[in-house]
C-alpha atoms as a PDB file:
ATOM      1  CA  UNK A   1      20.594 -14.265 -42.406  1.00  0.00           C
ATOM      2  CA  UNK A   2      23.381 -11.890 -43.121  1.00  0.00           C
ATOM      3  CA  UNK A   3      24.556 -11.726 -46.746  1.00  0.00           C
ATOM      4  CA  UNK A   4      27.777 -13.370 -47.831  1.00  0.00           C
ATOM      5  CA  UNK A   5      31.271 -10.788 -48.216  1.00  0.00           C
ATOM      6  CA  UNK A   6      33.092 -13.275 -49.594  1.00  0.00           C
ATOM      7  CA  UNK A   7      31.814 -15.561 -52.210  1.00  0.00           C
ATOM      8  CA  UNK A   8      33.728 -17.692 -54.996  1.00  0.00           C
ATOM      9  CA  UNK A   9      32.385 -20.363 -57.632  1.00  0.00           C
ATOM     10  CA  UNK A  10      33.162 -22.842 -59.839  1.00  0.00           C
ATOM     11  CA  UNK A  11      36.790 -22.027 -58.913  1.00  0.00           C
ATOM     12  CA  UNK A  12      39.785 -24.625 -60.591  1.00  0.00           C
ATOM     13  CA  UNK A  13      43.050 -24.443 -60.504  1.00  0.00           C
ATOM     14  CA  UNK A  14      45.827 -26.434 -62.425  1.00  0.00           C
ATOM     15  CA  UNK A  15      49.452 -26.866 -61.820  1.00  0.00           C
ATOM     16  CA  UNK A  16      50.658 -28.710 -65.440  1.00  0.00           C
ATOM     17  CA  UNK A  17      48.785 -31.418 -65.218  1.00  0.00           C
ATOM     18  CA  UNK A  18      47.971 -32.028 -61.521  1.00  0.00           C
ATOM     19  CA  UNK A  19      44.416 -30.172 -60.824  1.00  0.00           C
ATOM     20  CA  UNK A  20      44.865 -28.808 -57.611  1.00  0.00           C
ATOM     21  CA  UNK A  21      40.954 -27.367 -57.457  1.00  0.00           C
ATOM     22  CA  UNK A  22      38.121 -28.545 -59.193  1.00  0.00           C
ATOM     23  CA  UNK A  23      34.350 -26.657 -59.601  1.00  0.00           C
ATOM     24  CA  UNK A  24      35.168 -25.315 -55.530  1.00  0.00           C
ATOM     25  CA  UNK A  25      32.296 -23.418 -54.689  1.00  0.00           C
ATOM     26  CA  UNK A  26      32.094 -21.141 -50.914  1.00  0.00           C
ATOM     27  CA  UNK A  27      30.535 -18.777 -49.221  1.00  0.00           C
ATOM     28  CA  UNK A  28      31.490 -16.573 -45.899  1.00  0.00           C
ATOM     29  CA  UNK A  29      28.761 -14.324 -44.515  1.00  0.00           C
ATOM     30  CA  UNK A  30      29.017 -11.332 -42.478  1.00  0.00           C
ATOM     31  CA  UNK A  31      29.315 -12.126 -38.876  1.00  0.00           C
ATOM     32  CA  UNK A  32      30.914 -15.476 -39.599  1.00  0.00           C
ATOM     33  CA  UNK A  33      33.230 -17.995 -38.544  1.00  0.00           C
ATOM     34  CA  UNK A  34      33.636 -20.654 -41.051  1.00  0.00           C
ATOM     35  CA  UNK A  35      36.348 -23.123 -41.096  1.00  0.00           C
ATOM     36  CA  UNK A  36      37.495 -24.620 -44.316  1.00  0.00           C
ATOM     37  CA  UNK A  37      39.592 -28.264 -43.032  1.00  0.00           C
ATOM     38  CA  UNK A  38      41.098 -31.218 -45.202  1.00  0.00           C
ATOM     39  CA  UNK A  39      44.081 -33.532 -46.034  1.00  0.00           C
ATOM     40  CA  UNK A  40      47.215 -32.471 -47.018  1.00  0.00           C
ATOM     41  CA  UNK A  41      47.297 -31.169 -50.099  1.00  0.00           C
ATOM     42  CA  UNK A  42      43.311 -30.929 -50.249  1.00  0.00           C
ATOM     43  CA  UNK A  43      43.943 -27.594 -51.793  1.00  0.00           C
ATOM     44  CA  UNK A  44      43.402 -25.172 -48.728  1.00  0.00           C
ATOM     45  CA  UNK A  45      45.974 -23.143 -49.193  1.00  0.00           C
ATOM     46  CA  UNK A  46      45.523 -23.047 -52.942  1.00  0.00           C
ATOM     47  CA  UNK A  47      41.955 -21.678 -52.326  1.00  0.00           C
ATOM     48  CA  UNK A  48      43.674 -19.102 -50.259  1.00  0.00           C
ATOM     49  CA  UNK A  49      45.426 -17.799 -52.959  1.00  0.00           C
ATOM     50  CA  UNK A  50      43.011 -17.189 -55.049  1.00  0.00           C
ATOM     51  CA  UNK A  51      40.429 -15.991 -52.729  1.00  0.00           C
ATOM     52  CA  UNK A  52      43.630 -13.432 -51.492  1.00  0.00           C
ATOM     53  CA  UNK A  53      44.415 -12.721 -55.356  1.00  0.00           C
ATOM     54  CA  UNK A  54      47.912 -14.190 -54.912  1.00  0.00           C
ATOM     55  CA  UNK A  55      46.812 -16.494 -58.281  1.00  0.00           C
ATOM     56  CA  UNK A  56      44.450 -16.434 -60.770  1.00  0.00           C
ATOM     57  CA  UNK A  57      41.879 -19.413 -60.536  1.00  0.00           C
ATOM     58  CA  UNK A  58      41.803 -21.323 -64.207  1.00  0.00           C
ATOM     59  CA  UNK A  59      37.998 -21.394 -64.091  1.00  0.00           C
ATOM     60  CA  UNK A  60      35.332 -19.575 -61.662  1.00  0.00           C
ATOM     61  CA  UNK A  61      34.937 -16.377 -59.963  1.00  0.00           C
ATOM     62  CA  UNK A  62      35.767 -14.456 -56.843  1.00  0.00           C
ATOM     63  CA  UNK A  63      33.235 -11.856 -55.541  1.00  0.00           C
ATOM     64  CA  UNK A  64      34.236  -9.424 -52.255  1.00  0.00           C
ATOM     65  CA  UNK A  65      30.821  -7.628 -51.134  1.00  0.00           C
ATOM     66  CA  UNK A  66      29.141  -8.955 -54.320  1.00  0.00           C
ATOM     67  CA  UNK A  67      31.920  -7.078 -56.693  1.00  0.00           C
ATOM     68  CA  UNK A  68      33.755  -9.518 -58.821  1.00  0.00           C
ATOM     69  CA  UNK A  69      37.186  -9.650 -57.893  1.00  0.00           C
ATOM     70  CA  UNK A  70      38.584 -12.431 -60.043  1.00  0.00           C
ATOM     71  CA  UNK A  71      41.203 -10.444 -61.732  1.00  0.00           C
ATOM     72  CA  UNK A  72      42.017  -7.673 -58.983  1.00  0.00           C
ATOM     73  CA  UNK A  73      45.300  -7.687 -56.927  1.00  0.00           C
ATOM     74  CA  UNK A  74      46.012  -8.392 -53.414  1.00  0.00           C
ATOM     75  CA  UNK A  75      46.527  -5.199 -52.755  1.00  0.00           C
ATOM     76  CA  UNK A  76      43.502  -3.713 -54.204  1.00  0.00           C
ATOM     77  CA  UNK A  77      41.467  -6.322 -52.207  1.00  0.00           C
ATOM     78  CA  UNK A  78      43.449  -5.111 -48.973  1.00  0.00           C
ATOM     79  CA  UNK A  79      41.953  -1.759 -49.934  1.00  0.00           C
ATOM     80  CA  UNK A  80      38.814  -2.840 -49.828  1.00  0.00           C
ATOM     81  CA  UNK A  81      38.546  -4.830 -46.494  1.00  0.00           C
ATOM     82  CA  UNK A  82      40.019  -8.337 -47.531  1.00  0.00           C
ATOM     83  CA  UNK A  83      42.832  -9.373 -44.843  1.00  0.00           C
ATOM     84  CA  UNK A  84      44.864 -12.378 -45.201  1.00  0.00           C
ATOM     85  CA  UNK A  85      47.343 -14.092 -42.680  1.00  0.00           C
ATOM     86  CA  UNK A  86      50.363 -16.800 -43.513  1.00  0.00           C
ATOM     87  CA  UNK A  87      51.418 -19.946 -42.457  1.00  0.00           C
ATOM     88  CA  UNK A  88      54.831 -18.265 -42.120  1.00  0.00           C
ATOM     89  CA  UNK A  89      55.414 -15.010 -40.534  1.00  0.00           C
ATOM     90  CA  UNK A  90      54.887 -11.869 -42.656  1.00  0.00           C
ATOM     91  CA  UNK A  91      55.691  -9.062 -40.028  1.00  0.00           C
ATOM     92  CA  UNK A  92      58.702  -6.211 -40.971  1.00  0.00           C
ATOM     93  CA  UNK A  93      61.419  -7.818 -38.642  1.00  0.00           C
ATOM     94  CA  UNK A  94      63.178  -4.530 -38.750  1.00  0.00           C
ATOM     95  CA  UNK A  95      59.644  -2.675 -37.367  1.00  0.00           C
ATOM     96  CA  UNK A  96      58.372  -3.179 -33.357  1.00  0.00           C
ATOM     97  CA  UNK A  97      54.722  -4.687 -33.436  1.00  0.00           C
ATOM     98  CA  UNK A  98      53.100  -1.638 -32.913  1.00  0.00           C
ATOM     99  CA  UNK A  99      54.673  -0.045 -35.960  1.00  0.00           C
ATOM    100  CA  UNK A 100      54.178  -3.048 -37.916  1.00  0.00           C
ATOM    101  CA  UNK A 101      49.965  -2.270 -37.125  1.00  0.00           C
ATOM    102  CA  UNK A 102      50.746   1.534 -37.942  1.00  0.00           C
ATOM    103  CA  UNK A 103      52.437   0.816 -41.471  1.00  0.00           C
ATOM    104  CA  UNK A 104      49.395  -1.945 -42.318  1.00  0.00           C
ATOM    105  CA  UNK A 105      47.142   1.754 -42.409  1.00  0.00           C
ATOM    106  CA  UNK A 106      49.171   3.661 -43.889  1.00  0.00           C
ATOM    107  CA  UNK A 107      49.573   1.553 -47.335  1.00  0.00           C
ATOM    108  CA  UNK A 108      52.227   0.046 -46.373  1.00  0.00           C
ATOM    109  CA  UNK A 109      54.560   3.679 -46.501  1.00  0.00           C
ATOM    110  CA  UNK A 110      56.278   3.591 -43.484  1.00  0.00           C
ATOM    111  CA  UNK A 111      57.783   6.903 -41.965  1.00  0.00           C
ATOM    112  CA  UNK A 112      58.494   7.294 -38.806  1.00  0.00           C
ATOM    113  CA  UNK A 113      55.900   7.699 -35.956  1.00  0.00           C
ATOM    114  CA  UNK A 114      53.374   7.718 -37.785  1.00  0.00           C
ATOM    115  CA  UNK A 115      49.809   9.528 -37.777  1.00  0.00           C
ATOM    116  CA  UNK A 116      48.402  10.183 -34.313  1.00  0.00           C
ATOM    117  CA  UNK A 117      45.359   8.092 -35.801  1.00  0.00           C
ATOM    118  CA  UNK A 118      47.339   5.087 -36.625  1.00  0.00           C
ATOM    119  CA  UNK A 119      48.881   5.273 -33.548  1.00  0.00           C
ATOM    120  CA  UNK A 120      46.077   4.758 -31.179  1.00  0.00           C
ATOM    121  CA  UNK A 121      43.863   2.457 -33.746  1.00  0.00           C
ATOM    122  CA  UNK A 122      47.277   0.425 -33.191  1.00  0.00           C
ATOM    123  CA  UNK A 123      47.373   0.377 -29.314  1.00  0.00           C
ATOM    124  CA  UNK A 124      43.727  -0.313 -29.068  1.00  0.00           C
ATOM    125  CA  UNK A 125      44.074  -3.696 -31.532  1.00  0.00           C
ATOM    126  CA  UNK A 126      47.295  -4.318 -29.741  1.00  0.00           C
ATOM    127  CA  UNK A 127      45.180  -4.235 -26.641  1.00  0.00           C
ATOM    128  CA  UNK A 128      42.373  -6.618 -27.772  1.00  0.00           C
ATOM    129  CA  UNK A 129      44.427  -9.045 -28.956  1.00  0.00           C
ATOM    130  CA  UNK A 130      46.476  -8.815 -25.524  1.00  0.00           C
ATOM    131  CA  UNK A 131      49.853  -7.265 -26.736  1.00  0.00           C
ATOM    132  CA  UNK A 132      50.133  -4.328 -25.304  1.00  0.00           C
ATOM    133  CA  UNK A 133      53.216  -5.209 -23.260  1.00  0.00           C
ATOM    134  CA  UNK A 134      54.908  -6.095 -26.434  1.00  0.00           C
ATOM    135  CA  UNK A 135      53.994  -3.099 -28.026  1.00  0.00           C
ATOM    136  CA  UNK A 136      57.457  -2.051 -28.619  1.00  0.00           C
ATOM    137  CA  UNK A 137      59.265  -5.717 -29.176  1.00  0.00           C
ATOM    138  CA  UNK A 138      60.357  -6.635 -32.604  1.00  0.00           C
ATOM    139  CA  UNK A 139      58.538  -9.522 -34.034  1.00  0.00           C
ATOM    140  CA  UNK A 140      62.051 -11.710 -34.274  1.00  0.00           C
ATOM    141  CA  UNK A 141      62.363 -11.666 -30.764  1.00  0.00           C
ATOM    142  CA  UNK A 142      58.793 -13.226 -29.954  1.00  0.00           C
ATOM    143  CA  UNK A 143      57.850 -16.961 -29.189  1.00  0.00           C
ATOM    144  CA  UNK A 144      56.053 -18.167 -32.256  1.00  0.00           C
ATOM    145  CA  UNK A 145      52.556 -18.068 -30.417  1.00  0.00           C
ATOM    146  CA  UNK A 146      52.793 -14.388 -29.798  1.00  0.00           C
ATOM    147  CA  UNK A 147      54.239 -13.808 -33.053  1.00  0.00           C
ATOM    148  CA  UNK A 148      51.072 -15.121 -34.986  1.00  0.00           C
ATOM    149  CA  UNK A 149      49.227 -12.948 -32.754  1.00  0.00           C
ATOM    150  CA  UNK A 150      50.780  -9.903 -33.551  1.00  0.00           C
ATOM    151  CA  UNK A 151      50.405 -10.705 -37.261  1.00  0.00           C
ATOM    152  CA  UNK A 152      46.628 -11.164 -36.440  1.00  0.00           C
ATOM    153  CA  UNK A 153      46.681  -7.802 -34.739  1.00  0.00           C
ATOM    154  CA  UNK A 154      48.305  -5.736 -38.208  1.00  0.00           C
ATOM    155  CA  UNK A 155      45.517  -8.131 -40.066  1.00  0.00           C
ATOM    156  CA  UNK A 156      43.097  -5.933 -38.218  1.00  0.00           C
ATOM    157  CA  UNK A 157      44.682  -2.921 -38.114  1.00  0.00           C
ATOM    158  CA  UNK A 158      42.498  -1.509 -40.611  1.00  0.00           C
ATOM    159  CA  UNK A 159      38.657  -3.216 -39.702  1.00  0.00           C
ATOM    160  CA  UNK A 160      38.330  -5.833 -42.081  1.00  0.00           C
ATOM    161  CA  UNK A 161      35.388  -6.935 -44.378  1.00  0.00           C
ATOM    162  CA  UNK A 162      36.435 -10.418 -44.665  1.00  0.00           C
ATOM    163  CA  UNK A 163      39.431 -12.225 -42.960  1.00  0.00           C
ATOM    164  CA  UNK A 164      41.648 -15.551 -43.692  1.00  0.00           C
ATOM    165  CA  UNK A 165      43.602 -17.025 -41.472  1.00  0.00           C
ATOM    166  CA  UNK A 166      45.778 -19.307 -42.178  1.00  0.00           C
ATOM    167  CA  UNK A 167      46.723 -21.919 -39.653  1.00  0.00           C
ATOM    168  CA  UNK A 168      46.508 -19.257 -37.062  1.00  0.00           C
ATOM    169  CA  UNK A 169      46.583 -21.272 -33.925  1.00  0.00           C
ATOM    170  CA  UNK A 170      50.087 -23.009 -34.911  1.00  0.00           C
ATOM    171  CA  UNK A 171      52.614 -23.062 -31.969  1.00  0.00           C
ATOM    172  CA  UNK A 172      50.239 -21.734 -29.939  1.00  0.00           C
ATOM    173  CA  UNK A 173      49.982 -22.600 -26.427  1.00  0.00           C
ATOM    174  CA  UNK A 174      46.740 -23.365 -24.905  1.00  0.00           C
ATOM    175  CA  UNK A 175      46.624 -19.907 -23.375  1.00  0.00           C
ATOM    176  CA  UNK A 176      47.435 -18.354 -26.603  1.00  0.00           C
ATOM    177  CA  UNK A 177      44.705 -20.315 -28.925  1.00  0.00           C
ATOM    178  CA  UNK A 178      42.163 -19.358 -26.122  1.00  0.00           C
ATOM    179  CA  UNK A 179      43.252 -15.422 -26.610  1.00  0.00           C
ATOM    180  CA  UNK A 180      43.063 -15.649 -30.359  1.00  0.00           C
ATOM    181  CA  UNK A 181      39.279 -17.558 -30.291  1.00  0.00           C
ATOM    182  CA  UNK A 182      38.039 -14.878 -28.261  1.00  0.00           C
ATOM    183  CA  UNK A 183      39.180 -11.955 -30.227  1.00  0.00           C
ATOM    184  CA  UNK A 184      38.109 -14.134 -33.331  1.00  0.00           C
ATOM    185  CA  UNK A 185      34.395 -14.203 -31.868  1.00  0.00           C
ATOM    186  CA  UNK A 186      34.900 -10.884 -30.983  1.00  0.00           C
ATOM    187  CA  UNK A 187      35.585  -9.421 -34.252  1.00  0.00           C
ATOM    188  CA  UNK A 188      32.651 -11.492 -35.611  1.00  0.00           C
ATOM    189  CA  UNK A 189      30.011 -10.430 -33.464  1.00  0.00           C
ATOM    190  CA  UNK A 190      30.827  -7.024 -32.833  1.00  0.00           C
ATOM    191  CA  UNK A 191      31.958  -5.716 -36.228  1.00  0.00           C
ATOM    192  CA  UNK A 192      30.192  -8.167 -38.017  1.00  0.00           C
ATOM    193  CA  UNK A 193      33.158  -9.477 -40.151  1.00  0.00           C
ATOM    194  CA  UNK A 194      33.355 -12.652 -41.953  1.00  0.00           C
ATOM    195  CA  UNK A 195      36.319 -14.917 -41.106  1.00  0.00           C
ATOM    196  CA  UNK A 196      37.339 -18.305 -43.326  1.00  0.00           C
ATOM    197  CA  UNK A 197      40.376 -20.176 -41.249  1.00  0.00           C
ATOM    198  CA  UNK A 198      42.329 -22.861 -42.258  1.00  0.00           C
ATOM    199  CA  UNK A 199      43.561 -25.244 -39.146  1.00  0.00           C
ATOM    200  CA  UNK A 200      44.550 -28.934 -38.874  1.00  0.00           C
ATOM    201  CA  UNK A 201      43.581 -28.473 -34.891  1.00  0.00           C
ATOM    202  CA  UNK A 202      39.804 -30.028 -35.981  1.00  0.00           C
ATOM    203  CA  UNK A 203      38.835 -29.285 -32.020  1.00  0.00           C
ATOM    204  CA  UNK A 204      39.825 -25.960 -32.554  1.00  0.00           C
ATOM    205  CA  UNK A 205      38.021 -25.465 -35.821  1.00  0.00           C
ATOM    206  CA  UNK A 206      34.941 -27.465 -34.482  1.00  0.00           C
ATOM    207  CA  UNK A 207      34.899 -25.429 -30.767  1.00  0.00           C
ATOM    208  CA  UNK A 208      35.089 -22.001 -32.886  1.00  0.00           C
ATOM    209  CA  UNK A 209      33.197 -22.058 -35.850  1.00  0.00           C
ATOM    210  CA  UNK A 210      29.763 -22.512 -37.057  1.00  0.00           C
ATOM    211  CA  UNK A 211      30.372 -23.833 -40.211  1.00  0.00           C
ATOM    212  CA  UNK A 212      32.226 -25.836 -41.700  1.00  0.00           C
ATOM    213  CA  UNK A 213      33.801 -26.854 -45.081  1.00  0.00           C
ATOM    214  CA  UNK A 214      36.071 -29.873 -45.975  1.00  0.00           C
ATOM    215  CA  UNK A 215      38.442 -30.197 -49.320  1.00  0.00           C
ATOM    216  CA  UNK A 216      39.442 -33.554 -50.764  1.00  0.00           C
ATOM    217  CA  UNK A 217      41.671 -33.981 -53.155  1.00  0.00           C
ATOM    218  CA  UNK A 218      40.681 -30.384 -54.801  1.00  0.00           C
ATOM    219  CA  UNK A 219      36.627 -30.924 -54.508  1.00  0.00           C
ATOM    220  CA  UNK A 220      34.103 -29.884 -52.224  1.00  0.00           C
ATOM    221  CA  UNK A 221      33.545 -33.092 -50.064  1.00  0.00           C
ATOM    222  CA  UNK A 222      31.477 -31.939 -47.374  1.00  0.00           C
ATOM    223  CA  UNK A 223      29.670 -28.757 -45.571  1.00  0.00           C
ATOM    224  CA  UNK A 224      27.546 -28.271 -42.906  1.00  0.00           C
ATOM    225  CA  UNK A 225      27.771 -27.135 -38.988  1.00  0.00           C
ATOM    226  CA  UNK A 226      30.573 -28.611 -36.977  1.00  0.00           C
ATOM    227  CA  UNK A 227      28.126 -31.406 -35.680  1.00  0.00           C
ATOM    228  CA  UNK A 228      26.990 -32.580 -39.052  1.00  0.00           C
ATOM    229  CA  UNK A 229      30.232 -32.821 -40.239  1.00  0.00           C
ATOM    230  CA  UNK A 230      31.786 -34.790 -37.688  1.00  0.00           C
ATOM    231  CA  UNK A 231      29.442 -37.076 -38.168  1.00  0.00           C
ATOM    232  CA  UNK A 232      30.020 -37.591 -42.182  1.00  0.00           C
ATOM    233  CA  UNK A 233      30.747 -41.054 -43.030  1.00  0.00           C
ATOM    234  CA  UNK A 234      33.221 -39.932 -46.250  1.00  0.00           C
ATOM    235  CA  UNK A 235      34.653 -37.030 -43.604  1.00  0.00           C
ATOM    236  CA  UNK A 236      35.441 -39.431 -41.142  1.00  0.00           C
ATOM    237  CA  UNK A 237      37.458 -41.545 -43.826  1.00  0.00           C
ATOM    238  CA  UNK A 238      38.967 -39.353 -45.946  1.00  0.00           C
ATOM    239  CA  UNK A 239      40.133 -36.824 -42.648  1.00  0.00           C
ATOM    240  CA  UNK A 240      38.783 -36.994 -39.070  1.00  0.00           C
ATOM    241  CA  UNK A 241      39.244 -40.505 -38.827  1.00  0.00           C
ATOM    242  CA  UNK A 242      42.924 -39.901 -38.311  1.00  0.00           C
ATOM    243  CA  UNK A 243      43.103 -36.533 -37.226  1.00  0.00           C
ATOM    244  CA  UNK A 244      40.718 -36.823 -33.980  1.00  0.00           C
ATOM    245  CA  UNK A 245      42.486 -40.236 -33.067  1.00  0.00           C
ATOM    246  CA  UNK A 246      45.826 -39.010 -33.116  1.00  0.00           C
ATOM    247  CA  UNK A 247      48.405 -35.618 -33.631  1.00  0.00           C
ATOM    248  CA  UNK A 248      46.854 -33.009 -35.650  1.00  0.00           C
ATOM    249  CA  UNK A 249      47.962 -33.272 -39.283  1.00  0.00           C
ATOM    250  CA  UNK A 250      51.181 -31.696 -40.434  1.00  0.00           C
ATOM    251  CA  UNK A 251      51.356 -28.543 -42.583  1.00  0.00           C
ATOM    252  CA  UNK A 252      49.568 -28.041 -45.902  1.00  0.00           C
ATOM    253  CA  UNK A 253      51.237 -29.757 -48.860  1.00  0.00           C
ATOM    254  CA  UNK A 254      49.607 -27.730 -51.393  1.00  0.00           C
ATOM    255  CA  UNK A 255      51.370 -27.509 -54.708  1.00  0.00           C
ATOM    256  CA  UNK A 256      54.013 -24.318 -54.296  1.00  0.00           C
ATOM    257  CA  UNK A 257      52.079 -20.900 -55.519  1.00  0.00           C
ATOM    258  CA  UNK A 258      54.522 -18.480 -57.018  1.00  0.00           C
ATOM    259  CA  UNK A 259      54.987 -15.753 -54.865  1.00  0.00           C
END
């Protein structure tokens, strides 16, 4: 079994006195798709931020390729192969896509053109992900589908160790959310990458991963391949009860994380 890149424990989180994250505990290996589902305001996007080093858990620890990372910056975790994507676009709206994916190697420095490296690492991740047409649009003008593919593509612009997506497949068409499982697999199997995605599309999350983990009300409630956990008694009631009987939840109601 491949070893784990991303690992975090005992992680809590407060906001005053609401406890957003309590004793949260998970692990994504190497060559792994792992989907981490729940209510609104479960805390999923609250465990994003600290995995990403956006905030400082309370209590626990964050490891990246077994180095404790607790107290590092997003930026310094970028650096060493931890990629993150939003729930809202984070693209340069004043960049096309394909110079958005050259500035995401080049530390986020932009001038103009680029290295001849950059360049072509760009139109070969533009290609994968199936935007090479669109190469030279600017990310404003895109339908929201394609834009959260192009902010996938600079996520890999530079290989990744570790990925997060964050409600990825959101306004995608059907087209679209088959595109972005297959490059998802892709980068999985063939450059062994582990990837932890939040999605309120449970189909989605069950069709494409091979794990997953469910948050309740800040705590661990449940783990365990997409079978076993479709079939959890306290799953099906606290989440999949509703969600696979109707619409797919709304957005995340987390607690706001200062930016």
């Amino acid at each position: 079994m491949n070893e784990s890149v991303l690992e975090a424990s005992g992680i809590g989180v407060r906001f005053g006195g609401v406890r957003a994250l309590h004793d949260v505990r998970i692990a994504v290996r190497a060559g792994e798709v792992c989907g981490l589902i729940g209510p609104n305001g479960a805390g999923k996007t609250t465990l994003f931020d600290v995995l990403s080093g956006i905030r400082p858990p309370d209590a626990g620890r964050v490891l990246l390729d077994r180095t404790d990372v607790t107290r590092r910056s997003p930026a310094w975790r970028a650096r060493h192969g931890m990629r993150r994507t939003f729930q809202r676009q984070q693209l340069f709206g004043q960049l096309t896509v394909a110079e958005n994916l050259v500035v995401a190697q080049e530390g986020g420095r932009w001038r103009r053109g680029g290295s001849a490296r950059a360049r072509a690492r760009a139109a070969e991740v533009l290609s994968v992900c199936g935007l090479s047409e669109l190469a030279g649009a600017y990310p404003g003008a895109l339908p929201v589908g394609l834009a959260r593919m192009a902010e996938l593509a600079r996520a890999l612009a530079a290989p990744p160790r570790v990925l997060l997506l964050d409600e990825p497949a959101s306004g995608m068409t059907d087209g679209e959310r088959q595109q972005l499982a297959a490059v998802v697999r892709r980068l999985a199997a063939d450059e062994e990458c582990g990837v932890l995605l939040v999605e309120h599309d449970v189909g989605f999350v069950m069709d494409l991963c091979s794990r997953v983990v469910v948050l309740d009300l800040g705590e661990l409630l449940a783990e365990g391949s997409p079978a076993d956990v479709r079939a959890d008694p306290a799953v099906r009631d606290a989440y999949l009860g509703t969600t696979e009987s109707g619409p797919a939840a709304s957005a995340e109601c987390d607690p706001p994380s200062p930016r």
